[in-house]
Protein backbone atom coordinates (compact mmCIF):
# COMPACT_ATOMS: atom_id res chain seq x y z
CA UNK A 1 12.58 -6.01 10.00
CA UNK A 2 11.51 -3.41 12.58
CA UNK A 3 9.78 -1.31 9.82
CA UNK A 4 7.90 -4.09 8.32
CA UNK A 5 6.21 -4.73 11.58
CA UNK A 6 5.42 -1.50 11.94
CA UNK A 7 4.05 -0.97 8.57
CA UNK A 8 1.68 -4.03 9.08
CA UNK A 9 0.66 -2.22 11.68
CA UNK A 10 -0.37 0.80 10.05
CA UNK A 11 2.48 2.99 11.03
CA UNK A 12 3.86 4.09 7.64
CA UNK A 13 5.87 6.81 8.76
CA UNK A 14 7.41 4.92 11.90
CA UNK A 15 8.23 2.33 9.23
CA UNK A 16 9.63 5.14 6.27
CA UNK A 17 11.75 6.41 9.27
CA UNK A 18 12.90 2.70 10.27
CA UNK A 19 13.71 2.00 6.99
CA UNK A 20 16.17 5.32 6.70
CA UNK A 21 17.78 4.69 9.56
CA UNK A 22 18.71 0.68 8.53
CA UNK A 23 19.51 2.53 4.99
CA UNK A 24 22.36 4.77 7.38
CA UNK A 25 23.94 2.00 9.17
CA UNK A 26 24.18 0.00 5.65
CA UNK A 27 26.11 3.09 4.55
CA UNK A 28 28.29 3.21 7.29
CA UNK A 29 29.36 -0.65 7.76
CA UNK A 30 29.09 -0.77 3.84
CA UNK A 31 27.78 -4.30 4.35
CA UNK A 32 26.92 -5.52 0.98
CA UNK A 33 25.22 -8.72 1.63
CA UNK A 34 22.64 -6.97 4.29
CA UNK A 35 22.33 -4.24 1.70
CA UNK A 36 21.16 -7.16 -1.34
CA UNK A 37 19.08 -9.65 1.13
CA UNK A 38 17.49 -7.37 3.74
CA UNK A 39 17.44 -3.88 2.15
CA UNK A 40 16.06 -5.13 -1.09
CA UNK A 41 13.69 -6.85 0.19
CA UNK A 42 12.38 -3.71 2.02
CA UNK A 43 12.57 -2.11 -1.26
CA UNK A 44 10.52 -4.59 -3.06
CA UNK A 45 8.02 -4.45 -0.83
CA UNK A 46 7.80 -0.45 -0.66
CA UNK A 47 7.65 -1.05 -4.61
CA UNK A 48 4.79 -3.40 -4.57
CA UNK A 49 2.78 -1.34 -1.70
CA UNK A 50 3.16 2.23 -3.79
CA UNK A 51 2.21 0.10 -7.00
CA UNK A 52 5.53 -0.38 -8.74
CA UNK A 53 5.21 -3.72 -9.38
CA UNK A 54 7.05 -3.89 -12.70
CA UNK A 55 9.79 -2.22 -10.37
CA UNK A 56 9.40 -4.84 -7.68
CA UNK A 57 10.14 -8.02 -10.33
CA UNK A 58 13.35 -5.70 -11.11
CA UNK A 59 14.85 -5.42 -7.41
CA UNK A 60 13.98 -9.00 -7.20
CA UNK A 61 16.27 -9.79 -10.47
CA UNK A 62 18.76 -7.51 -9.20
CA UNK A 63 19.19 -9.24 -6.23
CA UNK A 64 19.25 -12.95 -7.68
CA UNK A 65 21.92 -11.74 -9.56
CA UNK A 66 24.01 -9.62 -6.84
CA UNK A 67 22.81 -12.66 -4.71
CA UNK A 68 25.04 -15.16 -6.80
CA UNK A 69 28.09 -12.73 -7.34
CA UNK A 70 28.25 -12.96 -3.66
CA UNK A 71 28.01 -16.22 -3.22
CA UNK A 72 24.36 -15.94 -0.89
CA UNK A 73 22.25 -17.41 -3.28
CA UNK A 74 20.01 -19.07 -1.29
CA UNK A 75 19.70 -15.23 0.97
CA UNK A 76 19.23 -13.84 -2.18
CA UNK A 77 16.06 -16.10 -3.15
CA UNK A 78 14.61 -16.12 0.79
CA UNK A 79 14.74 -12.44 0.71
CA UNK A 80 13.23 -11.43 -2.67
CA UNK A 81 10.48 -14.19 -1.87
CA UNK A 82 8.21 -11.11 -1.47
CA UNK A 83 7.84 -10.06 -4.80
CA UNK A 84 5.26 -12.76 -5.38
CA UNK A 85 3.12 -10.41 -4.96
CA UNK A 86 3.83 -8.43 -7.64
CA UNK A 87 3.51 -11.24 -10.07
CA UNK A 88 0.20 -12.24 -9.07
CA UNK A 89 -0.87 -8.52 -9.92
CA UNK A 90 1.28 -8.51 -13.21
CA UNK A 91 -0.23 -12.00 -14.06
CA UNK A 92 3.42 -13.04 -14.36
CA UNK A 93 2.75 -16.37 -12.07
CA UNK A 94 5.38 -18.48 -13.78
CA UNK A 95 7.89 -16.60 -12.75
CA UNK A 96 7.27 -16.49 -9.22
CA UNK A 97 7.09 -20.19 -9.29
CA UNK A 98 9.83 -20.98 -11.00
CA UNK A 99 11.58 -18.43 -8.04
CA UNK A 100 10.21 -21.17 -5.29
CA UNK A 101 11.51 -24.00 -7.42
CA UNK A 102 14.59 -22.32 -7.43
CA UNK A 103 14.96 -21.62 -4.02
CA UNK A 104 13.34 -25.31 -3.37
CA UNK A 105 16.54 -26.86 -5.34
CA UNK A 106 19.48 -24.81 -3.23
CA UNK A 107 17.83 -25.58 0.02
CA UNK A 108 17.55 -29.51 -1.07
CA UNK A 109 14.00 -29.89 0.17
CA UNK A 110 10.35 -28.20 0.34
CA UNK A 111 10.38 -25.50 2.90
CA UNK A 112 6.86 -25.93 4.47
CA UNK A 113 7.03 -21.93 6.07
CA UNK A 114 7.67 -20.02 2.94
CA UNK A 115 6.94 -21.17 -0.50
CA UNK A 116 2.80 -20.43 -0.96
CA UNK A 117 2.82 -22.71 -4.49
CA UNK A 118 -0.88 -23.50 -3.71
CA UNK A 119 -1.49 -20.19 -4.01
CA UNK A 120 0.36 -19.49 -7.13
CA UNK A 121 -1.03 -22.38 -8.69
CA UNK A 122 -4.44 -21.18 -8.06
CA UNK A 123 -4.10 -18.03 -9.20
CA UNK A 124 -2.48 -19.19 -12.27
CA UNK A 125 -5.45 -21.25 -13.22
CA UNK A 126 -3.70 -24.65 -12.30
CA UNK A 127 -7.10 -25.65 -9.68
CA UNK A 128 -6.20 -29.50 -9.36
CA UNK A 129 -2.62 -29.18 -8.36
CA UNK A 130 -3.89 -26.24 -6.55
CA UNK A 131 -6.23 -28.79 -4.35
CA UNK A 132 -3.69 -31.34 -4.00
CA UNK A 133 -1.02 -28.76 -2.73
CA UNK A 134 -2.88 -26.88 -0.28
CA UNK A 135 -4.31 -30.56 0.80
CA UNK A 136 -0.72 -31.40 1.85
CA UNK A 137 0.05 -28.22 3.41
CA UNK A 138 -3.05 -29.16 5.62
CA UNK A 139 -1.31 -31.98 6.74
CA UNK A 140 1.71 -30.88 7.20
CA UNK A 141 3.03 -32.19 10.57
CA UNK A 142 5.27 -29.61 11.03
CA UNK A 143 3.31 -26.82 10.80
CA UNK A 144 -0.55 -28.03 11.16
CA UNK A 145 -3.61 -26.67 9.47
CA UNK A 146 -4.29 -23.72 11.79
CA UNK A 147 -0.61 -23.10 12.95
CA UNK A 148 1.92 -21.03 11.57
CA UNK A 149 2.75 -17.62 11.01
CA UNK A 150 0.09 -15.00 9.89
CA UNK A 151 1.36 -14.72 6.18
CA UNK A 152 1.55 -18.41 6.15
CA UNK A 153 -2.28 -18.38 7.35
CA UNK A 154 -3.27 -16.11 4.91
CA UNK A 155 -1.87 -17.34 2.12
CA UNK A 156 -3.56 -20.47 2.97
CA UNK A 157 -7.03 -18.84 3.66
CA UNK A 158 -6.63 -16.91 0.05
CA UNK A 159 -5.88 -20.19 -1.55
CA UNK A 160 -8.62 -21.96 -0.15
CA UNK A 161 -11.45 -19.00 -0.97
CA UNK A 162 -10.41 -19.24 -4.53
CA UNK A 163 -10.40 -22.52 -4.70
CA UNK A 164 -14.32 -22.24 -3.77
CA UNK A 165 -13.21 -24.63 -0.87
CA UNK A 166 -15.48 -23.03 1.86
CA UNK A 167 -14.78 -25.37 4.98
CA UNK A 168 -11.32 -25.10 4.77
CA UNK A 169 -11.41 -21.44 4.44
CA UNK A 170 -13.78 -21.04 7.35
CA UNK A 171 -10.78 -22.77 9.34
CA UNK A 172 -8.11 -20.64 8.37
CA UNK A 173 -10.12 -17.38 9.24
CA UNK A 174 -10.99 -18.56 12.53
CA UNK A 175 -7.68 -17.24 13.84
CA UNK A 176 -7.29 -14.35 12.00
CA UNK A 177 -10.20 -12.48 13.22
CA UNK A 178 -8.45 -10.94 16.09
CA UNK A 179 -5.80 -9.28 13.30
CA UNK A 180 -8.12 -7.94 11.25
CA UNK A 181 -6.28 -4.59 11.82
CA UNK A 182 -3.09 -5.40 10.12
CA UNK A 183 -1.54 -5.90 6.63
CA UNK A 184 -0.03 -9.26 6.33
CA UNK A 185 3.27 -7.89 4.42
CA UNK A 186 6.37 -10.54 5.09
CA UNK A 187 5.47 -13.25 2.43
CA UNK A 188 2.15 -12.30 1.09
CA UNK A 189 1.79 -8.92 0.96
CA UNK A 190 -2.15 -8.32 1.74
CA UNK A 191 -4.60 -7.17 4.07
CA UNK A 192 -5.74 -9.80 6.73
CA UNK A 193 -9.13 -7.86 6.68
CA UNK A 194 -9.38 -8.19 2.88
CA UNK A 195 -9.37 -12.10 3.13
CA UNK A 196 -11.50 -12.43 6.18
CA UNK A 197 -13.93 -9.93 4.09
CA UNK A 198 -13.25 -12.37 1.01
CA UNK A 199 -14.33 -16.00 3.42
CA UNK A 200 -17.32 -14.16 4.42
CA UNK A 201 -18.33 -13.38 0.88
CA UNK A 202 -17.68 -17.03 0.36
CA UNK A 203 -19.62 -17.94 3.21
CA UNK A 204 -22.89 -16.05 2.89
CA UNK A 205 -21.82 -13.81 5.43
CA UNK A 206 -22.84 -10.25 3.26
CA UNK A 207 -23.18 -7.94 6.33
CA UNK A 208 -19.53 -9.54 8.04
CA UNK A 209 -17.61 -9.47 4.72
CA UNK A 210 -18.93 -5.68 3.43
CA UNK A 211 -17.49 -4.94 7.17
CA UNK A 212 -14.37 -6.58 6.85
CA UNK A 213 -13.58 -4.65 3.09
CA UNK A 214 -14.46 -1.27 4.53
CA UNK A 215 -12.40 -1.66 7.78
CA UNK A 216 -9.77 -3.12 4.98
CA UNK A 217 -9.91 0.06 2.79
CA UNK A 218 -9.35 2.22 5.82
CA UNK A 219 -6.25 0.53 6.92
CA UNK A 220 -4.78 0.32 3.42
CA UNK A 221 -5.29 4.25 3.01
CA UNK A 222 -3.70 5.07 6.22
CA UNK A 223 -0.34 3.52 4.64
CA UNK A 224 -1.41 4.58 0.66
CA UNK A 225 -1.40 0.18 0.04
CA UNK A 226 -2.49 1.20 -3.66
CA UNK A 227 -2.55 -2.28 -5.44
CA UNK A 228 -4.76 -3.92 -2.19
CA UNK A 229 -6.85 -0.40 -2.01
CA UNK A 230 -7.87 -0.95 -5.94
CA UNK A 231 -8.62 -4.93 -5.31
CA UNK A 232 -10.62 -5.00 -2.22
CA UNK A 233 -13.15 -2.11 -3.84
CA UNK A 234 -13.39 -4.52 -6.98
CA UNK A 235 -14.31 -7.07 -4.55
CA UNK A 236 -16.33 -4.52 -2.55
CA UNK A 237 -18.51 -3.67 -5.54
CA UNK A 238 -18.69 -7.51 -6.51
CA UNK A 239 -20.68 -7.93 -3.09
CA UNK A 240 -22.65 -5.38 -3.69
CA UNK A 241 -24.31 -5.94 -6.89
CA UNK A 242 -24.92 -9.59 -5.59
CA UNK A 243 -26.21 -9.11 -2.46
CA UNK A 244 -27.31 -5.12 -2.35
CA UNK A 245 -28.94 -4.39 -5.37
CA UNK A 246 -30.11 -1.29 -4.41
CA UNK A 247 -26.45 -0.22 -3.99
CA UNK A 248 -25.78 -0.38 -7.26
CA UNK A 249 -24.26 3.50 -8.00
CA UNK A 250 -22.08 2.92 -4.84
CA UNK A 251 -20.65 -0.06 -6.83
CA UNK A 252 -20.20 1.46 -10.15
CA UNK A 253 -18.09 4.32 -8.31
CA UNK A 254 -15.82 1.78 -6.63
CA UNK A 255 -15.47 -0.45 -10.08
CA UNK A 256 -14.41 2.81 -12.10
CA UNK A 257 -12.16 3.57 -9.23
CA UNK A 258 -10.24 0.15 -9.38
CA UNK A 259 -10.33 0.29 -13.42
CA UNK A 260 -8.58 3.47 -13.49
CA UNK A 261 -5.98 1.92 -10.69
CA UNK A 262 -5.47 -1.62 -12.31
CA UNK A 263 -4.88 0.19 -15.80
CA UNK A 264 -2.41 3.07 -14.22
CA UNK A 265 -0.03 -0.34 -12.24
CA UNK A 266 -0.83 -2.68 -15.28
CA UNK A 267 -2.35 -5.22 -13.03
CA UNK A 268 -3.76 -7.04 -15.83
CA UNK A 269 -5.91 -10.34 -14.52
CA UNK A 270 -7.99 -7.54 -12.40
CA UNK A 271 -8.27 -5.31 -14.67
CA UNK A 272 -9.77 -8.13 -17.37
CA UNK A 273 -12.00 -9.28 -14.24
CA UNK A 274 -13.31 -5.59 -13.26
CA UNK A 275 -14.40 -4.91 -17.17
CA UNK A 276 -16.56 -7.85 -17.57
CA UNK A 277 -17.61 -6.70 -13.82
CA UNK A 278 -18.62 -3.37 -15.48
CA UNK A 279 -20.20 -4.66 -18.43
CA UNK A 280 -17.64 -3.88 -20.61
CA UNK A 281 -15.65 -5.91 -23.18
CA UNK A 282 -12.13 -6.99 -21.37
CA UNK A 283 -9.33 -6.31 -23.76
CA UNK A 284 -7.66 -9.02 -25.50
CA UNK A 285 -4.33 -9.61 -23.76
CA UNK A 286 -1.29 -8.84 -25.58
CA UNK A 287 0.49 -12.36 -27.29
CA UNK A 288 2.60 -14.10 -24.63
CA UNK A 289 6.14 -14.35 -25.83
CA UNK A 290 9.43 -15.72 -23.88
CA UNK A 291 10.28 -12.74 -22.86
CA UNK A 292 7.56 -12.54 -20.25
CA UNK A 293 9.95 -15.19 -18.43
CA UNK A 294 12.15 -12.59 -17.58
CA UNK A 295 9.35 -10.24 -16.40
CA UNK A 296 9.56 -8.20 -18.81
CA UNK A 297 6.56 -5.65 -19.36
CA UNK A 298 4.51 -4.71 -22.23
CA UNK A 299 5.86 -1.88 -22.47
CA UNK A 300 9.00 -3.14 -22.15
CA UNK A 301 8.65 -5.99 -24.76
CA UNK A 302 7.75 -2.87 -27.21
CA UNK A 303 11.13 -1.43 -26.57
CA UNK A 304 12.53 -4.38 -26.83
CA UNK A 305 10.92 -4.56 -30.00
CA UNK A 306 12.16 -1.24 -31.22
CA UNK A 307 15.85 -2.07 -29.95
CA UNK A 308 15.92 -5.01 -32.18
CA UNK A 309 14.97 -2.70 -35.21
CA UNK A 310 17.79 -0.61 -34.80
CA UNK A 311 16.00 2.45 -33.16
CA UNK A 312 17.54 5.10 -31.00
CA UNK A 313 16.44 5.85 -27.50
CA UNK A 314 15.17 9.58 -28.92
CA UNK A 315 13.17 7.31 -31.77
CA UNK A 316 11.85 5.01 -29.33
CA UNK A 317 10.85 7.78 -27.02
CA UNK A 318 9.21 9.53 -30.38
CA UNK A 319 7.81 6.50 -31.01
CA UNK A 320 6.17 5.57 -28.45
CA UNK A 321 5.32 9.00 -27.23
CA UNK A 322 7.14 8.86 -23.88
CA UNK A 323 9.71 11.26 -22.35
CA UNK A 324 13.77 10.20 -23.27
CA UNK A 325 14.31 9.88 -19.66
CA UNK A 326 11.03 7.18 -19.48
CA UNK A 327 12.54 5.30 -22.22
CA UNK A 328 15.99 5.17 -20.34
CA UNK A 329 14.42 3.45 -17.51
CA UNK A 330 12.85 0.88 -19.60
CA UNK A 331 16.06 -0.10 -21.37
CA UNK A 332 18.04 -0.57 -18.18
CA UNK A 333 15.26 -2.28 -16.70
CA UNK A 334 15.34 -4.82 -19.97
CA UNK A 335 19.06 -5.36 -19.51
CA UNK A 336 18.82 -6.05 -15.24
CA UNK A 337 15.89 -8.41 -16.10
CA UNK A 338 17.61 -10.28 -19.32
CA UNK A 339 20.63 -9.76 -18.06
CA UNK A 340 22.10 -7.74 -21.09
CA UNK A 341 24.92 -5.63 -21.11
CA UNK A 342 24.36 -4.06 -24.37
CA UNK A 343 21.79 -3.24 -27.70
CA UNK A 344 23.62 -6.04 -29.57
CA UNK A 345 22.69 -8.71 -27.20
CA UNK A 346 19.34 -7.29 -26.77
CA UNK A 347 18.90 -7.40 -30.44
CA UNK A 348 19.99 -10.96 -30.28
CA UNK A 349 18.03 -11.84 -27.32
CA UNK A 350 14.98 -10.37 -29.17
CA UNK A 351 15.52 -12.51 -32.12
CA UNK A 352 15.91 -15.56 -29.81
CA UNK A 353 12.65 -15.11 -28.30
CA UNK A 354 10.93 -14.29 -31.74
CA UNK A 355 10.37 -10.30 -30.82
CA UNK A 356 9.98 -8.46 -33.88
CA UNK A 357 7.53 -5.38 -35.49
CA UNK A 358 4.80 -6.22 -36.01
């Protein structure tokens, strides 16, 4: 855990060299179940913070599945927790919630620390069971409204500024502010800064929140935070053009910035919302099929496709207009995440889930 600490505290190559020398000792004791709990989850959250996210939701199915081979299911689901994250950029929300569910079921009650469903269900569109969850995790007596640990605060304080809620999120801020130098990463995966910036913008606070996304951007860049870079200049240029009209070219330059980044990592839902930001038509998103359960990608869903019509990996790659090697990594990623173990079952499993050409 030592290099997750340091990396929320801005120390990425105290944390890179942390996370070597845990990777050595794994080696050496060739301790499996430390390798699938506590080394993946380091590796899902390198994946989310360098912008693999698809890769992230992989590493997390990887270790569900290792997980319950070695009988540490419930490690398994506590330690790949953290690539919520990744499906709130991919817009794959179900997924992560059916994860907490999951994990809700093996321990045989709620766990008040962990599981941020209010903020899933928010950012999934769900607002009234959004309300009513983060309304009991106010009043949770074993935690309190302003106590906890900081991911658990900020997942609380992110819930509460989208749900518009502006009291509540005024509370949860209030003891933040001293850690506005440090990435939340255990659990949530953010920049404290970024929310407190977000509250302010919330609050009428213009001057306070432009401060907190610049002193955000700067911290993110000193560890290369991609996905949280790209999202706090989205909401950077969103305060702008409201409240600094004058600042408009400073805007556009950030927007274009986060369009390029949200379209290179696929983060869909701010991608859509930086477009309309821009002016500019959002693109209709691709139909939603079954697959999408399983985290599959687009891309991946279009290989998937073109396994189920018989095509070879050279034809895909042809195709498609990708490398052989590229389409390699999507097909084993398709069989960790379905849980495959061939082109027959995927073929099957495509037809199940009504994947076809179009």
């Amino acid at each position: 855990m030592s290099g997750i600490r340091l990396l929320e505290w801005g120390e990425r190559a105290e944390a890179e060299a942390a996370w070597r020398r845990f990777d050595e000792v794994v080696e050496l004791t060739n301790h499996t179940i430390l390798a699938n709990s506590l080394g993946n989850m380091i590796r899902i959250a390198r994946a989310t913070v360098d912008g693999r996210l698809d890769e992230a939701v992989a590493i997390r199915n990887r270790t569900i599945t290792r997980a319950q081979e070695l009988g540490t299911g419930l490690a398994g689901f506590e330690a790949s927790s953290i690539f919520m994250r990744a499906c709130i950029h991919l817009g794959n929300h179900g997924a992560a919630i059916d994860h907490f569910k999951l994990w809700d079921q093996l321990l045989g009650r709620p766990d008040p620390e962990t599981p941020p469903i209010a903020l899933l269900l928010v950012h999934s569109g769900r607002l009234g069971e959004a309300r009513e969850a983060l309304r009991l995790a106010q009043h949770d007596s074993s935690v309190g409204p302003l106590r906890g640990s900081t991911h658990l605060l900020c997942q609380r304080l992110e819930t509460a500024v989208l749900l518009g809620d502006a009291a509540a999120a005024a509370a949860f801020a209030e003891p933040l502010r001293p850690l506005s130098g440090m990435l939340a990463i255990q659990g949530i995966l953010t920049s404290v800064a970024r929310l407190l910036g977000d509250c302010d913008a919330l609050l009428g606070r213009g001057d306070a929140a432009r401060a907190y996304y610049e002193q955000a951007i700067e911290v993110c860049e000193k560890v290369r935070f991609r996905p949280e870079i790209a999202v706090t200049r989205l909401n950077l240029a969103e305060l702008l053009l409201k409240s600094y009209p004058l600042e408009r070219p400073a805007a556009m330059e950030h927007l274009d910035f986060a369009i390029a980044e949200f379209e290179a990592m696929g983060m869909a839902p701010s991608l859509q919302r930086a477009l309309r930001l821009r002016g500019r038509r959002p693109r209709a998103p691709e139909p939603k099929t079954d697959a999408n359960l399983d985290g599959l990608s687009d891309r991946e869903v279009g290989v998937l496709r073109l396994i189920a019509a018989g095509r070879s990996n050279q034809e895909i790659a042809d195709d498609l207009v990708i490398s052989l090697n590229t389409v390699r990594r999507h097909v084993s990623n398709i069989f960790v995440k379905a849980n495959l173990r061939n082109r027959a079952e995927a073929a099957v499993y495509a037809q199940r889930h009504l994947l076809r050409e179009d």
